[in-house]
Protein backbone atom coordinates (compact mmCIF):
# COMPACT_ATOMS: atom_id res chain seq x y z
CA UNK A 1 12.35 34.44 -5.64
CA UNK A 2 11.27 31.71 -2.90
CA UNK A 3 8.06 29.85 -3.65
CA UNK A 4 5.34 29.86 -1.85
CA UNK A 5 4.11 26.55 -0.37
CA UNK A 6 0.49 26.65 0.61
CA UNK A 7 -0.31 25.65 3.83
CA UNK A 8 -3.00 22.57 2.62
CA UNK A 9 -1.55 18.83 3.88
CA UNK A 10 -2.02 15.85 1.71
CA UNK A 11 -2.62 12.68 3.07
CA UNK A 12 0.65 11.80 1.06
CA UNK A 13 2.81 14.05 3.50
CA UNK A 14 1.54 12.49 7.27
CA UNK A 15 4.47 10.42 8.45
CA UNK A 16 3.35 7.76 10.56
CA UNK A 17 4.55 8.25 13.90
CA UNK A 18 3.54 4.79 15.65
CA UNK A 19 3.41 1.05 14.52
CA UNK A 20 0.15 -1.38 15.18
CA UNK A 21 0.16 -4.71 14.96
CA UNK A 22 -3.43 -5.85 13.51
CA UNK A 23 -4.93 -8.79 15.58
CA UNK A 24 -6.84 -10.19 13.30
CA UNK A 25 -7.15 -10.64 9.82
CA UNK A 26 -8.96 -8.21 7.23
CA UNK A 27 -9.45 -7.59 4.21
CA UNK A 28 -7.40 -4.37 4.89
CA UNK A 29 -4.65 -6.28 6.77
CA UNK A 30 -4.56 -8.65 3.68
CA UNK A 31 -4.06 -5.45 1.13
CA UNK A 32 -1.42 -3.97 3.80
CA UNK A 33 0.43 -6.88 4.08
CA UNK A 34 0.93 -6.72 0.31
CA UNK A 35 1.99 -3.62 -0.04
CA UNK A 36 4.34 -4.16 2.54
CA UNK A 37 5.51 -7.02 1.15
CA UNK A 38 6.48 -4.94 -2.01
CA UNK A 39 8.14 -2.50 -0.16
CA UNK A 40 5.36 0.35 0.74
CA UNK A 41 3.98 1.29 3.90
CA UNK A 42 0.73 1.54 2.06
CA UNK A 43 -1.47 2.45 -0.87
CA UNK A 44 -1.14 6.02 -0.41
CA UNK A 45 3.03 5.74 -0.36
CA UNK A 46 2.99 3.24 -3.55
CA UNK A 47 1.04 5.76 -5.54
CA UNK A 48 2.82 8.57 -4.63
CA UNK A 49 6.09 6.63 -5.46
CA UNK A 50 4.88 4.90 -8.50
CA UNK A 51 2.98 7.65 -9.71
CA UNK A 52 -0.02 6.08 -10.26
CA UNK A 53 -3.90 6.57 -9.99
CA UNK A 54 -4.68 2.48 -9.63
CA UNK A 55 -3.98 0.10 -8.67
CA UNK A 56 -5.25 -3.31 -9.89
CA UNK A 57 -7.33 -5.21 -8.00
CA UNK A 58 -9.25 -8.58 -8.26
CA UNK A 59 -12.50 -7.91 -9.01
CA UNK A 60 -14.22 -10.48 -7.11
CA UNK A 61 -12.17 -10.27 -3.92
CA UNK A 62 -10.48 -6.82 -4.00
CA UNK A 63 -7.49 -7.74 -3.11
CA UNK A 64 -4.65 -5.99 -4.66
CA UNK A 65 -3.73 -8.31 -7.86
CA UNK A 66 -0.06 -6.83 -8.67
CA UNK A 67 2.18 -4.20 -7.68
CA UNK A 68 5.68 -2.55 -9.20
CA UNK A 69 8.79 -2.70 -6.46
CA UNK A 70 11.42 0.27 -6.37
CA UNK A 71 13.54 -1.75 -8.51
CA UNK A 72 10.67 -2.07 -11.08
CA UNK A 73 10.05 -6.12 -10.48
CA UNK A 74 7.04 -7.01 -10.27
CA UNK A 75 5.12 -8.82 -7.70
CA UNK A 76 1.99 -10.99 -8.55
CA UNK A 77 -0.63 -11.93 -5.97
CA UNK A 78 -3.42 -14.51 -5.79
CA UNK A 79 -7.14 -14.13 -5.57
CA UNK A 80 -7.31 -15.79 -2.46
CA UNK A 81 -5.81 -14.17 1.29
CA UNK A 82 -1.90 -14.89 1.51
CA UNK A 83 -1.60 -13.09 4.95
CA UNK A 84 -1.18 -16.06 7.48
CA UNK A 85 -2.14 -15.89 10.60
CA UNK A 86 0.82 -16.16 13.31
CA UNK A 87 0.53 -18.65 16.20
């Protein structure tokens, strides 16, 4: 017996099918950038992969404090904006 697989799409399935380049800085581009940097296209892929509902966050800046790699290191980020902008 096949399952059935309903036809409802989760944000978790889109594949992105272009790549921008932000311009300037955000507070967005700062939390990409971070989960890039760990190896995530995003917050949607790390949670799917990591299996988790949160992810921790400074509370007075929001920016995302510390995230788990594939190979379960860790990576620890500071309050303040690490994103630099290029020349």
């Amino acid at each position: 017996k096949k399952s059935e697989v309903s036809g409802v799409t989760t944000k978790a399935d889109i594949k992105p099918k272009s790549i921008y380049h932000a311009k300037t800085w955000s507070d967005d581009v700062e939390n990409l950038y971070r989960f890039q940097q760990a190896g995530y296209r995003d917050e949607v892929e790390y949670k799917q992969v990591k299996q988790v509902d949160m992810v921790e966050c400074w509370p007075e800046t929001g920016f995302v404090k510390k995230l788990q790699r594939r190979d379960n290191t860790f990576y620890y980020y500071d309050k303040q904006r690490e994103c630099e902008d290029k020349e």
